[in-house]
Protein backbone atom coordinates (compact mmCIF):
# COMPACT_ATOMS: atom_id res chain seq x y z
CA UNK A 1 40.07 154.04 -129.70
CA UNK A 2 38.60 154.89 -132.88
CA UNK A 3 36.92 151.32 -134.35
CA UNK A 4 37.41 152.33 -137.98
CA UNK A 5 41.40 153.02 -137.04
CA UNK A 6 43.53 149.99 -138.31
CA UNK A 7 47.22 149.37 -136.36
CA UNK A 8 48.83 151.21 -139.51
CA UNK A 9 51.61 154.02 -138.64
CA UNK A 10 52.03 156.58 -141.80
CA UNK A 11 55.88 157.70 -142.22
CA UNK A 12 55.60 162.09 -143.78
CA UNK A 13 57.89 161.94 -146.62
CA UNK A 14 59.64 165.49 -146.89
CA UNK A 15 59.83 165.04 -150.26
CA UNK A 16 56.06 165.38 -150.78
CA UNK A 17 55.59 168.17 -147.97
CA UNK A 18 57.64 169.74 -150.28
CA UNK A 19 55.61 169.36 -153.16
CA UNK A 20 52.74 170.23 -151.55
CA UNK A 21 53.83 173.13 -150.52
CA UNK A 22 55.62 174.05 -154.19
CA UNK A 23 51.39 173.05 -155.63
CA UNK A 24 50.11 176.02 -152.64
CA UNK A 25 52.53 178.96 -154.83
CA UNK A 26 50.07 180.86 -154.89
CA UNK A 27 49.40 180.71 -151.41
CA UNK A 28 53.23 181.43 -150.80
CA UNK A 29 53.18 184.54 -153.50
CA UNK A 30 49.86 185.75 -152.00
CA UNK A 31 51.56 186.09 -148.35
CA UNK A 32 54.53 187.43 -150.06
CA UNK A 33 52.42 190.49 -150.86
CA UNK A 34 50.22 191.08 -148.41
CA UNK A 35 52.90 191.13 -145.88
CA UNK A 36 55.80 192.86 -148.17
CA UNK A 37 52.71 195.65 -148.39
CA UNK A 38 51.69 195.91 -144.82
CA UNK A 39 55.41 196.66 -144.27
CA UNK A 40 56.07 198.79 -146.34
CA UNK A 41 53.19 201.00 -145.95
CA UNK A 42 53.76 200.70 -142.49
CA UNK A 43 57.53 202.24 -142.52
CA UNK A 44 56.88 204.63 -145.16
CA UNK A 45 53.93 205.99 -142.91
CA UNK A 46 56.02 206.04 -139.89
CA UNK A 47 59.19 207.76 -141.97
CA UNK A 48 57.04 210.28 -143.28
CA UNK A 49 55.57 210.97 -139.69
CA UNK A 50 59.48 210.82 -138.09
CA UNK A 51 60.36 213.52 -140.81
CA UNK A 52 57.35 215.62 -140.04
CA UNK A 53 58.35 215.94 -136.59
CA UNK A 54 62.16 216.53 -136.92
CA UNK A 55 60.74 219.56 -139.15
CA UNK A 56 58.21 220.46 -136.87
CA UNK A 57 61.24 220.26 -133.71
CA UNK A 58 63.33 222.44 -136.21
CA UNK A 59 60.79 225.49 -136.72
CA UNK A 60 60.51 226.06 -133.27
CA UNK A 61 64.18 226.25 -132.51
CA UNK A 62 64.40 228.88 -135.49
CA UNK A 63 61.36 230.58 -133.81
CA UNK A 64 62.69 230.25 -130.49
CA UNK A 65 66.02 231.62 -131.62
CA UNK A 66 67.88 228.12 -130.14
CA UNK A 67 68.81 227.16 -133.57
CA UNK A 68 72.69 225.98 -133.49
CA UNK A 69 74.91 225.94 -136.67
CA UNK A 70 76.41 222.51 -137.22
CA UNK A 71 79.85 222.13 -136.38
CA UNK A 72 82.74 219.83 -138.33
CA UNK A 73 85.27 218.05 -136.05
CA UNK A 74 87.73 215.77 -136.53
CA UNK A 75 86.62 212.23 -136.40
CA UNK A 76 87.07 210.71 -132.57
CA UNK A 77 87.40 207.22 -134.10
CA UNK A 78 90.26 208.31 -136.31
CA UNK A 79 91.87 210.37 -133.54
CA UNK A 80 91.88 207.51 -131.64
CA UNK A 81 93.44 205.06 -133.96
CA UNK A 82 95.97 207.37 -135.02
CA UNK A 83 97.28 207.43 -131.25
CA UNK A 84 97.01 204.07 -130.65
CA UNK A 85 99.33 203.60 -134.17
CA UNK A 86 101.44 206.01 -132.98
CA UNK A 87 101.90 204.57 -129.54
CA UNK A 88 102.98 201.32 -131.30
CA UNK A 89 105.44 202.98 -133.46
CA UNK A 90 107.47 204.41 -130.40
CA UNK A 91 107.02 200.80 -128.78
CA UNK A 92 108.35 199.15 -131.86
CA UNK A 93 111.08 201.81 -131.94
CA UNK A 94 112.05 201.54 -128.75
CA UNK A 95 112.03 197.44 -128.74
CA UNK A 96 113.95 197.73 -132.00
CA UNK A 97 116.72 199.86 -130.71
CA UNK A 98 116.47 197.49 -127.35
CA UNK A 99 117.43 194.82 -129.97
CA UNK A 100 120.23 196.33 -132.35
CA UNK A 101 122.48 197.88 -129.22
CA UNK A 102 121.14 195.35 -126.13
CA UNK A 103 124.43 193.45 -124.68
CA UNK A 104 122.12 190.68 -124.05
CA UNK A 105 120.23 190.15 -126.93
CA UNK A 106 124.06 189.53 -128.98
CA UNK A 107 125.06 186.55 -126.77
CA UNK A 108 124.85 183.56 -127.43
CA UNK A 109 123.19 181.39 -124.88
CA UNK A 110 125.23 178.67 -126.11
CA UNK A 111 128.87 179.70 -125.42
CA UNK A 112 128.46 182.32 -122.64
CA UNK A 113 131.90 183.36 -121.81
CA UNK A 114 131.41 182.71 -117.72
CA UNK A 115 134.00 183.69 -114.77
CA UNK A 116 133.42 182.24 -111.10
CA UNK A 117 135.07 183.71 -108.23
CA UNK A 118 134.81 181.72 -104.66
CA UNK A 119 135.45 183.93 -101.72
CA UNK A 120 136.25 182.65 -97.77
CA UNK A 121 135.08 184.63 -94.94
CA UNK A 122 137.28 184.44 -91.94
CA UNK A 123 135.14 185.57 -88.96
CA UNK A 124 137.45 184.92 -86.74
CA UNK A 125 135.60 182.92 -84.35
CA UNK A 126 132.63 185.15 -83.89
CA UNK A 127 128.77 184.46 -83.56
CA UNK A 128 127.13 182.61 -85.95
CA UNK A 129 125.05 185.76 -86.29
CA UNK A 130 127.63 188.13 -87.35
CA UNK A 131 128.75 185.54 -90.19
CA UNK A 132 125.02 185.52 -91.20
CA UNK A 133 125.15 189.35 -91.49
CA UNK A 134 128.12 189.53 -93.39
CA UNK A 135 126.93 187.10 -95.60
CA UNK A 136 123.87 189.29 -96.39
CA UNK A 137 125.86 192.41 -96.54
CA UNK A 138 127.84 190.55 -99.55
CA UNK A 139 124.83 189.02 -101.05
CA UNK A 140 123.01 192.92 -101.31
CA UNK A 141 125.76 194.22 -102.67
CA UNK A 142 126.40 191.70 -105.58
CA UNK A 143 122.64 191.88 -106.09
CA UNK A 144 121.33 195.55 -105.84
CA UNK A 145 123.55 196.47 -108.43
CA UNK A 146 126.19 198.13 -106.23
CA UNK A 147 129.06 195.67 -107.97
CA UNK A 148 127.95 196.41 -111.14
CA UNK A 149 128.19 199.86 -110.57
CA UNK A 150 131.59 199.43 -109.40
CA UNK A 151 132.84 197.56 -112.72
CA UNK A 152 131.40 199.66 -114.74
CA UNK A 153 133.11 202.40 -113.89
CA UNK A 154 135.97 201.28 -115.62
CA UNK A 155 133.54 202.76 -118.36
CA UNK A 156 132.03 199.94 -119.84
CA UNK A 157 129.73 200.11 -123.25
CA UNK A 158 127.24 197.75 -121.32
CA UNK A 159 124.77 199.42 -119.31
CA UNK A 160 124.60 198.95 -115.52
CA UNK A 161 120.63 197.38 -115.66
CA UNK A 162 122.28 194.88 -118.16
CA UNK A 163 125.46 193.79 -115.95
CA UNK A 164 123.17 193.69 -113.30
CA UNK A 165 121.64 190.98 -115.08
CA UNK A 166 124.28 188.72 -116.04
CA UNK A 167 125.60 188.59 -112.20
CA UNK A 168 124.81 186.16 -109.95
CA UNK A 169 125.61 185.24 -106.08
CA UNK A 170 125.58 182.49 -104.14
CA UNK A 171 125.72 181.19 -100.37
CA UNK A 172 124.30 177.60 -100.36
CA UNK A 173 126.06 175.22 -98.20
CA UNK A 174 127.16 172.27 -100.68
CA UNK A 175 128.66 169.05 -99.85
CA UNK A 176 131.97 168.67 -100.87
CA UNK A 177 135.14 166.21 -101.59
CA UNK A 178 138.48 166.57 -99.50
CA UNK A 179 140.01 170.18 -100.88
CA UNK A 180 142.93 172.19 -99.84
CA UNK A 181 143.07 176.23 -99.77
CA UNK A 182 146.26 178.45 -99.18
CA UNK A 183 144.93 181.65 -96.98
CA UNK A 184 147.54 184.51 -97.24
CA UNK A 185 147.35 187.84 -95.52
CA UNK A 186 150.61 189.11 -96.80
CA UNK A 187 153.02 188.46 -93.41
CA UNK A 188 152.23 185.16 -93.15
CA UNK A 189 150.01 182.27 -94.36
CA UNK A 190 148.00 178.96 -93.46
CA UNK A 191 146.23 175.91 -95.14
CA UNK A 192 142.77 175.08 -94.59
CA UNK A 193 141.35 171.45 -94.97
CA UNK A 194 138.04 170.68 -95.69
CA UNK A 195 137.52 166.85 -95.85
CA UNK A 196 135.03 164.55 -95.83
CA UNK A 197 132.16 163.04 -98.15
CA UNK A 198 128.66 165.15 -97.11
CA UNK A 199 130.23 167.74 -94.95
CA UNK A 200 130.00 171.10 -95.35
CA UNK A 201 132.06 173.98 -96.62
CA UNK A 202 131.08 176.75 -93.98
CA UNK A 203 131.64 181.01 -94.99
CA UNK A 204 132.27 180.08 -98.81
CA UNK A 205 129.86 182.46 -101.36
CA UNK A 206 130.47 182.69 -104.45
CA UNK A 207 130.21 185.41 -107.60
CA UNK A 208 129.55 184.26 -111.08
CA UNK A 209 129.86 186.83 -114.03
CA UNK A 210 128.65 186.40 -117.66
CA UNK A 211 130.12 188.63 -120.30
CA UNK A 212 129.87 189.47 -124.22
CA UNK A 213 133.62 187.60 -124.60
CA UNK A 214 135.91 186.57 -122.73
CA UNK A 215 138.14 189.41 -123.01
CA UNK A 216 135.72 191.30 -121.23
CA UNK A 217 135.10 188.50 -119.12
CA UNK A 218 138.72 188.86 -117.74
CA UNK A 219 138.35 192.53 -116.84
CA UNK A 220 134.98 192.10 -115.13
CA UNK A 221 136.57 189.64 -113.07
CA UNK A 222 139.60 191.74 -111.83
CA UNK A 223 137.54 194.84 -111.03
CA UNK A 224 134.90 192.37 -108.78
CA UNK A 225 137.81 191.30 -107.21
CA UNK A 226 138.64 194.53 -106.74
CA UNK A 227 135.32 196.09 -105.84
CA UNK A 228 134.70 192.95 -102.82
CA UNK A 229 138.05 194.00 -101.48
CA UNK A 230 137.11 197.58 -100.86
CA UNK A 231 133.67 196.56 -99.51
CA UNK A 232 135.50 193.96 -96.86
CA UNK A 233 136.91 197.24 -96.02
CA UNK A 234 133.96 199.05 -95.40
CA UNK A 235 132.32 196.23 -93.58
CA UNK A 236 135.24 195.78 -91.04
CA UNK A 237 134.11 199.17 -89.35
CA UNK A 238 130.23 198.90 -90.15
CA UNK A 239 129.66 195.32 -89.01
CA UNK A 240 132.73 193.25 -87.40
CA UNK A 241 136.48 192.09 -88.00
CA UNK A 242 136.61 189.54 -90.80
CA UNK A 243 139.13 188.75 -93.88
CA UNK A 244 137.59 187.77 -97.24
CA UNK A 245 139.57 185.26 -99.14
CA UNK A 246 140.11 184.49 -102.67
CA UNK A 247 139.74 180.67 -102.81
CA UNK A 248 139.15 180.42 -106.69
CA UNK A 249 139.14 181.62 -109.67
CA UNK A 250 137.70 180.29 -113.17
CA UNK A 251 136.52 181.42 -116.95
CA UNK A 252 134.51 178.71 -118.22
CA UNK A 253 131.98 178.42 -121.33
CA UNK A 254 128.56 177.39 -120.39
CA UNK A 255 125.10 177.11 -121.81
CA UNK A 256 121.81 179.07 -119.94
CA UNK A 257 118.35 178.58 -121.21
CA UNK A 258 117.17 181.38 -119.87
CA UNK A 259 119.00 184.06 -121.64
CA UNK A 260 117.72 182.12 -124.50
CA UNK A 261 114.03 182.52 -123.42
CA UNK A 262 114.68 186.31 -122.40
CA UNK A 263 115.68 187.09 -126.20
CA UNK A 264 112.75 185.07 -127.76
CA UNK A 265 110.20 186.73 -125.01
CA UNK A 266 111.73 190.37 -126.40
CA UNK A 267 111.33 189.24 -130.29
CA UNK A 268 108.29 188.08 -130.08
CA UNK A 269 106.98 191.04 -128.23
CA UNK A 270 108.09 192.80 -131.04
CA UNK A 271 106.70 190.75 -133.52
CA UNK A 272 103.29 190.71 -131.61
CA UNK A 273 103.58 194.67 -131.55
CA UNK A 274 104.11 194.52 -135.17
CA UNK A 275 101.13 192.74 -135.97
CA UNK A 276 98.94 195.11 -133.66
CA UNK A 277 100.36 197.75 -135.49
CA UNK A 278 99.41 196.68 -138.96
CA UNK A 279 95.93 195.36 -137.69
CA UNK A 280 95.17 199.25 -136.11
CA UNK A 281 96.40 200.35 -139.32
CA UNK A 282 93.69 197.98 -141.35
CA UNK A 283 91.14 199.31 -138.88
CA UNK A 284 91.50 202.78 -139.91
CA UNK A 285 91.75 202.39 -143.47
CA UNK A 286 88.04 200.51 -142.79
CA UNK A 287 86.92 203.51 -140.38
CA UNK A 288 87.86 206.44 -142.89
CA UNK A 289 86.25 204.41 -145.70
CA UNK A 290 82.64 204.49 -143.38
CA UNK A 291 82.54 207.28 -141.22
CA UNK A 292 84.82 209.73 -142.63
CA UNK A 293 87.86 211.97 -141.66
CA UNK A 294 85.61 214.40 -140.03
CA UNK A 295 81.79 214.31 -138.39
CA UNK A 296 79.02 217.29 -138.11
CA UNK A 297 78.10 217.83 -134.51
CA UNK A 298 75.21 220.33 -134.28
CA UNK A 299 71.27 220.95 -134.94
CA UNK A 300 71.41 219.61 -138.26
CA UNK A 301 68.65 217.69 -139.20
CA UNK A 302 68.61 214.58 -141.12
CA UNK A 303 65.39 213.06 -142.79
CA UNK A 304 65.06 209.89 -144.24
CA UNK A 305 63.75 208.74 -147.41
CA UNK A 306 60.62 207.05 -146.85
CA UNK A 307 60.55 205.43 -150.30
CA UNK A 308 63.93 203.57 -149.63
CA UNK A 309 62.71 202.63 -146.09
CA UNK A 310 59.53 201.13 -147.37
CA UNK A 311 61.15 199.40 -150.06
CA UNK A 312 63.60 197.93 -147.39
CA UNK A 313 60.94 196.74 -145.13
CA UNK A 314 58.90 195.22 -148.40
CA UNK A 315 61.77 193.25 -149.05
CA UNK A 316 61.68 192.17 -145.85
CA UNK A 317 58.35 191.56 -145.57
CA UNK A 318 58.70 189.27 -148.90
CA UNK A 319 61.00 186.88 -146.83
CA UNK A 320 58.85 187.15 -143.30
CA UNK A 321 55.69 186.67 -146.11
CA UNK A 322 57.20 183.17 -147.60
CA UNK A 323 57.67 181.77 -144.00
CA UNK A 324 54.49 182.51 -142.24
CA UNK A 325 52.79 181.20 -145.44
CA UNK A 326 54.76 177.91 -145.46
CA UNK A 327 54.31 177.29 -142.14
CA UNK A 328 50.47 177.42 -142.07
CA UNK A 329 50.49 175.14 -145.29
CA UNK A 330 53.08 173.01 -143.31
CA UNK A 331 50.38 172.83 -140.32
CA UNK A 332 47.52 172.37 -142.76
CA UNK A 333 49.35 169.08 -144.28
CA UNK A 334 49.97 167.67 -140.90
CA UNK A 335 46.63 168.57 -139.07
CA UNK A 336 43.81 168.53 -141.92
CA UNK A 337 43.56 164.65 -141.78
CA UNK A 338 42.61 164.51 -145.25
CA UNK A 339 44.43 162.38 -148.12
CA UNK A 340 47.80 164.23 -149.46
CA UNK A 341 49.52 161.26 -150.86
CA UNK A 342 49.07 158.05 -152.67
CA UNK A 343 51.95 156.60 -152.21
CA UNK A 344 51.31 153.90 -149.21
CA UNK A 345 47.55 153.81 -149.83
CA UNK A 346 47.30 150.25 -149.96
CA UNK A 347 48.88 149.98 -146.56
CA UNK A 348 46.75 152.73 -145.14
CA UNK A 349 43.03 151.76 -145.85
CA UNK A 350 43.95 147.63 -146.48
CA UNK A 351 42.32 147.79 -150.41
CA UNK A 352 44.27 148.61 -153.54
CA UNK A 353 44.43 151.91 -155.41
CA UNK A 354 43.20 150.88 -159.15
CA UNK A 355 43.92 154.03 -160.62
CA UNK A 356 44.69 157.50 -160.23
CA UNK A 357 43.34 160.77 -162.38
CA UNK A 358 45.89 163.61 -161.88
CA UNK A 359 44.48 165.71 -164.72
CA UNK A 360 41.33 167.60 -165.88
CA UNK A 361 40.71 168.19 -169.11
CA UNK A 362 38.37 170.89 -168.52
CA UNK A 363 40.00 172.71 -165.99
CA UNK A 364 42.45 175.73 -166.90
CA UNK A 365 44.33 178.03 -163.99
CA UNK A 366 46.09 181.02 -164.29
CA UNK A 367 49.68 180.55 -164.86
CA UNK A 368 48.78 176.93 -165.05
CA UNK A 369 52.24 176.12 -167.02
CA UNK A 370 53.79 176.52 -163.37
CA UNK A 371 51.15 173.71 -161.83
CA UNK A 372 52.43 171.51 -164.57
CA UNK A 373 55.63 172.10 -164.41
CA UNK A 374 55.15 171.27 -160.82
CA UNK A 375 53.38 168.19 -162.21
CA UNK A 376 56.20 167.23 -163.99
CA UNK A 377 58.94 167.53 -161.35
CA UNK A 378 56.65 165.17 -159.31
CA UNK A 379 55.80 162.74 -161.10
CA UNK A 380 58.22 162.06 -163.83
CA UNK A 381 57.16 160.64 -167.14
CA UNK A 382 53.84 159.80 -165.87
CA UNK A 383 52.52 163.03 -165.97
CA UNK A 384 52.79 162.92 -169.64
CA UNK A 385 49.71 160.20 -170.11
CA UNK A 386 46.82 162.22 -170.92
CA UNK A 387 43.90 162.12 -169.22
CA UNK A 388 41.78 159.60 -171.23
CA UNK A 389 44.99 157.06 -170.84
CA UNK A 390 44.91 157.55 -167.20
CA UNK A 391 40.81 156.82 -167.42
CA UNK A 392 41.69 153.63 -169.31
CA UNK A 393 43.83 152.76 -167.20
CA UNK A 394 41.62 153.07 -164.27
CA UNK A 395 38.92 150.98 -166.26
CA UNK A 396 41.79 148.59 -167.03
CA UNK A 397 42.36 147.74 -162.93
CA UNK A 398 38.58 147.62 -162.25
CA UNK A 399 38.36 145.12 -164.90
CA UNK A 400 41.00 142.88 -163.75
CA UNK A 401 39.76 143.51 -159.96
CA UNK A 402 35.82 142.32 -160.94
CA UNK A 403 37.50 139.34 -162.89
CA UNK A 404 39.35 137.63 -160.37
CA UNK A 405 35.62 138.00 -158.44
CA UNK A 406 32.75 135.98 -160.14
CA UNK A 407 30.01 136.56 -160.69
CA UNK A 408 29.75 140.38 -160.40
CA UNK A 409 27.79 142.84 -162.34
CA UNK A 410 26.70 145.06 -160.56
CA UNK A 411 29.01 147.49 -159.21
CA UNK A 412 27.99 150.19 -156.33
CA UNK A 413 30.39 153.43 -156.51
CA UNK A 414 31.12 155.49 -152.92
CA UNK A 415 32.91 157.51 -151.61
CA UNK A 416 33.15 161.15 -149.51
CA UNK A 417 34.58 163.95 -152.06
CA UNK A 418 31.97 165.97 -153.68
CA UNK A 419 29.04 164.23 -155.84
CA UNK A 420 29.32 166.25 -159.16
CA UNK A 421 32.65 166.19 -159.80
CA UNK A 422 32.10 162.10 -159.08
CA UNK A 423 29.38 161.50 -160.86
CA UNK A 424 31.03 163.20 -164.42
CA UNK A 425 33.97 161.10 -163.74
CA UNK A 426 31.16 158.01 -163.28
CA UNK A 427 29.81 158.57 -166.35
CA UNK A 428 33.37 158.86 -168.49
CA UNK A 429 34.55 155.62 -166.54
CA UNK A 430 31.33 154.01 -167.47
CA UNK A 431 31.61 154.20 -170.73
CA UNK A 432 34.56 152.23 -170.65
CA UNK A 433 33.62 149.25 -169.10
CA UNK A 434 31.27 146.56 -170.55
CA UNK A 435 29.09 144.00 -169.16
CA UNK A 436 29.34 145.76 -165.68
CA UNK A 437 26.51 147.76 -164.08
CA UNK A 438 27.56 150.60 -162.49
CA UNK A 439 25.25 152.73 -159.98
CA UNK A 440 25.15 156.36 -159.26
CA UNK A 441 27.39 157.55 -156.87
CA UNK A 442 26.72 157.45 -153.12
CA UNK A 443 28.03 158.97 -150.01
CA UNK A 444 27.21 155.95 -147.55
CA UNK A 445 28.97 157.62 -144.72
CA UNK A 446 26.14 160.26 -144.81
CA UNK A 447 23.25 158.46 -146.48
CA UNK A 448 21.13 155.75 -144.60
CA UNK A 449 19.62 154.68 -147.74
CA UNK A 450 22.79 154.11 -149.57
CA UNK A 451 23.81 151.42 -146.66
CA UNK A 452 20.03 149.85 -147.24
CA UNK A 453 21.19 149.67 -151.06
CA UNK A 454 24.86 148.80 -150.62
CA UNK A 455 23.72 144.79 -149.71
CA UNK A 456 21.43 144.53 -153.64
CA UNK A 457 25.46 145.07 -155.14
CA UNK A 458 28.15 142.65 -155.68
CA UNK A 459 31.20 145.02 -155.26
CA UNK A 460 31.91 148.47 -154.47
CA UNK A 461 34.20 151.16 -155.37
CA UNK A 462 34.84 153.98 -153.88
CA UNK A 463 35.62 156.99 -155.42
CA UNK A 464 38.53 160.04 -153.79
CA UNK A 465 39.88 163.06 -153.97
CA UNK A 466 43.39 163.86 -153.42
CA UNK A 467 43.32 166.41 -150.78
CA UNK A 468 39.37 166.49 -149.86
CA UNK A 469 38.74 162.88 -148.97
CA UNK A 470 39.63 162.90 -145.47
CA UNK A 471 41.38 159.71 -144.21
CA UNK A 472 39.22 158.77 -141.77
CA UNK A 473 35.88 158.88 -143.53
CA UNK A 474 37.55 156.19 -146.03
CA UNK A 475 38.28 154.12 -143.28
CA UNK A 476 35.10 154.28 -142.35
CA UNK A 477 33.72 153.12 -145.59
CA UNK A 478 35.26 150.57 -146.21
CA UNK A 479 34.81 149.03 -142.82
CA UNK A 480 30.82 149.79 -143.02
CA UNK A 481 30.77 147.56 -146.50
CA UNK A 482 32.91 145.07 -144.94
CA UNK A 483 30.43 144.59 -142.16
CA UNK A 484 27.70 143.97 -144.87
CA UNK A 485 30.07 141.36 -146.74
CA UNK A 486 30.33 143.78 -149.73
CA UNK A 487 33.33 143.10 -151.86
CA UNK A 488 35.68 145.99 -151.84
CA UNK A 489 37.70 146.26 -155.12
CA UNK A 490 39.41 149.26 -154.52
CA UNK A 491 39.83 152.85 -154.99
CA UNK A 492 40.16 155.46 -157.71
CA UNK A 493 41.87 158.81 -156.68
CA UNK A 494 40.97 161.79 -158.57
């Protein structure tokens, strides 16, 4: 490690990495060019090249007889859009009209007008296969629309897709109480008993039919009874000998969710189709606006202005400018190593600060107003002492400083910035202070003789520079003159 490093960690305030890069402007504005230049010479060179070879590429077509005249179409874009609007407009149409005229969509899943018909299949004994298959010949033709088609042809407003829909069958075994059932073929007739908690009801399926109202309701029922009688029928010579049974017969009110959530799925497809539709519509309006109704399609031969592409890529170059130049100032602040603020200095180099200069009054910049307005916004009120205050003021410190010593007079002033500009600020501090010897000023760091000298002097100041001091040098002085048992009074920062 470093001897002349001290156990001191330094905290970068952002606020004066800002300022110090706001102080660098022109720096900043410098970049700003440069760059914006570069880049705009640069794409105005390669524009003007582009533009010489599309004419170049255009005279030999004309030479070579290849040249094609341009040709105005109809926008693909817009042809597009309009099918895809007009695809939603037949969907809409079609949903719509699903809507006004559907059976369906009118109920109300609330109070469904419901009939039930139980049915008893006689099989007189035979295998429990052939009262499977009749089973499954009644369950097809309840559910493959066969039934429907049969009521219907009453002629019906509802369509036969729709009926289909509201009829249900079913064949579950189910355990019943004790019931009673009066089977009648005409000649004669019989009771059947089923009994019995958990036991079974065997060849029972039932048929349950939802309708508009219960008018309709009614007739459905009569022509299913109707329709299963003329299928027993049919099934006595296509499967086996059997009697079907009317056991029951209801109309009931009931309530069935999903009806409910059928109608809400077909609104809100509509609704969803109606937003697409207004959303394509948007989209056009937005494409026609850009691109046009219609596009040229050909040899035509466009050429761009190189003036508006430079000017794009200065602008450009501007922005790209700024960063690259704050960055390296940003780098320079953190890597230099040399003394950027003031603010902890006491903390840093373990001796107080006993004044600082921050203005010149010989020194004049261009546009100066801006460093002072700079100034200003840094430092607050302060910046408004003048120069010979802010010497006083210095003189003031080193006063007080050599007081609370005795027995000094002779003073030795150090430091590392450059000598000139510390030797004219020597002589205006000198003639401030009375009774106190002040010596020329030395660069101990660099000077063997100045160390020989530094033991003939009570005290020592040292004399910086804001941002050409380097941190590490001061350290170093100020641990070389405490080895020699030199009092240190401080620091002045110009």
């Amino acid at each position: 490690m470093n001897e002349y490093q001290e156990p001191y960690e330094k905290e970068i305030s952002l606020t004066e990495l800002l300022f110090f890069c706001l102080k660098k402007w022109r720096w900043i504005v410098a970049a700003m060019i440069i760059v914006a230049v570069l880049a705009g010479a640069y794409k105005y060179q390669s524009t003007v090249q582009s533009n010489q070879t599309k004419r170049e590429a255009q005279l030999l077509a004309q030479e070579d007889g290849e040249e094609k005249e341009a040709e105005v179409i109809s926008n693909p874009n817009i042809e597009y859009y309009n099918l895809a609007i007009e695809n939603l407009q037949d969907e809409m149409k079609g949903l719509r009209d699903y809507i006004d005229s559907s059976v369906i969509m009118q109920l109300d899943p609330y109070n469904l007008p419901t009939g039930n018909l139980s049915f008893y299949l006689n099989t007189e004994g035979a295998a429990e296969t052939v009262r499977n298959s009749l089973i499954s010949a009644y369950e097809d033709f309840v559910t493959d629309g066969r039934l429907a088609s049969e009521i219907l042809g009453t002629g019906r407003e509802i369509s036969e897709s729709e009926l289909q829909y509201l009829i249900s069958f079913e064949s579950e075994d189910r355990p019943v109480m004790e019931e009673n059932y009066e089977l009648s073929d005409g000649s004669s007739s019989s009771q059947i008993q089923i009994a019995g908690i958990g036991e079974r009801k065997p060849n029972i399926f039932r048929i349950q039919i939802t309708a508009e109202n219960e008018e309709n309701c009614a007739d459905y029922l009569e022509a299913a009874k109707q329709a299963i009688e003329d299928y027993s029928a049919q099934l006595q010579e296509q499967i086996a000998a059997h009697t079907v049974t009317l056991m029951s017969e209801s109309q009931t009110e009931r309530i069935d969710r999903d009806i409910q959530t059928y109608q809400n799925e077909v609104l809100n497809s509509y609704t969803s189709t109606f937003t697409q539709l207004k959303n394509m519509q948007t989209e056009l309006e937005t494409v026609v606006e850009e691109e046009g109704e219609t596009i040229v399609v050909g040899e035509t031969v466009s050429y761009e202005s190189p003036v508006r592409e430079a000017v794009k890529f200065a602008v450009i170059g501007l922005v790209l400018g700024a960063f690259l130049a704050a960055f390296i100032i940003v780098v320079i602040y953190l890597m230099s190593g040399k003394l950027q603020s003031t603010e902890s200095f006491q903390e840093e180099f373990g001796m107080p600060m006993l004044g600082q200069i921050t203005k010149s009054p010989a020194k004049k910049r261009l546009f100066g107003f801006v460093d002072g307005w700079l100034q200003h916004l840094e430092e607050g009120e302060y910046a408004d002492v003048t120069y010979e205050e802010q010497l006083k003021i210095a003189a003031a410190n080193l006063k007080t400083a050599v007081a609370k010593e005795e027995g000094l007079k002779k003073i030795m002033l150090a430091g590392t910035m450059a000598k000139e500009e510390a030797e004219a600020f020597a002589g205006s501090l000198a003639s401030e202070l009375e009774g106190i010897t002040l010596s020329s000023y030395e660069r101990i760091v660099f000077q063997a003789s100045a160390l020989e000298e530094m033991g003939s002097y009570d005290g020592i100041l040292f004399l910086e520079k804001k941002g050409a001091s380097y941190t590490k040098l001061i350290k170093k002085e100020k641990a070389l003159a405490a080895e020699r048992n030199v009092c240190v009074l401080g620091a002045v920062v110009l």
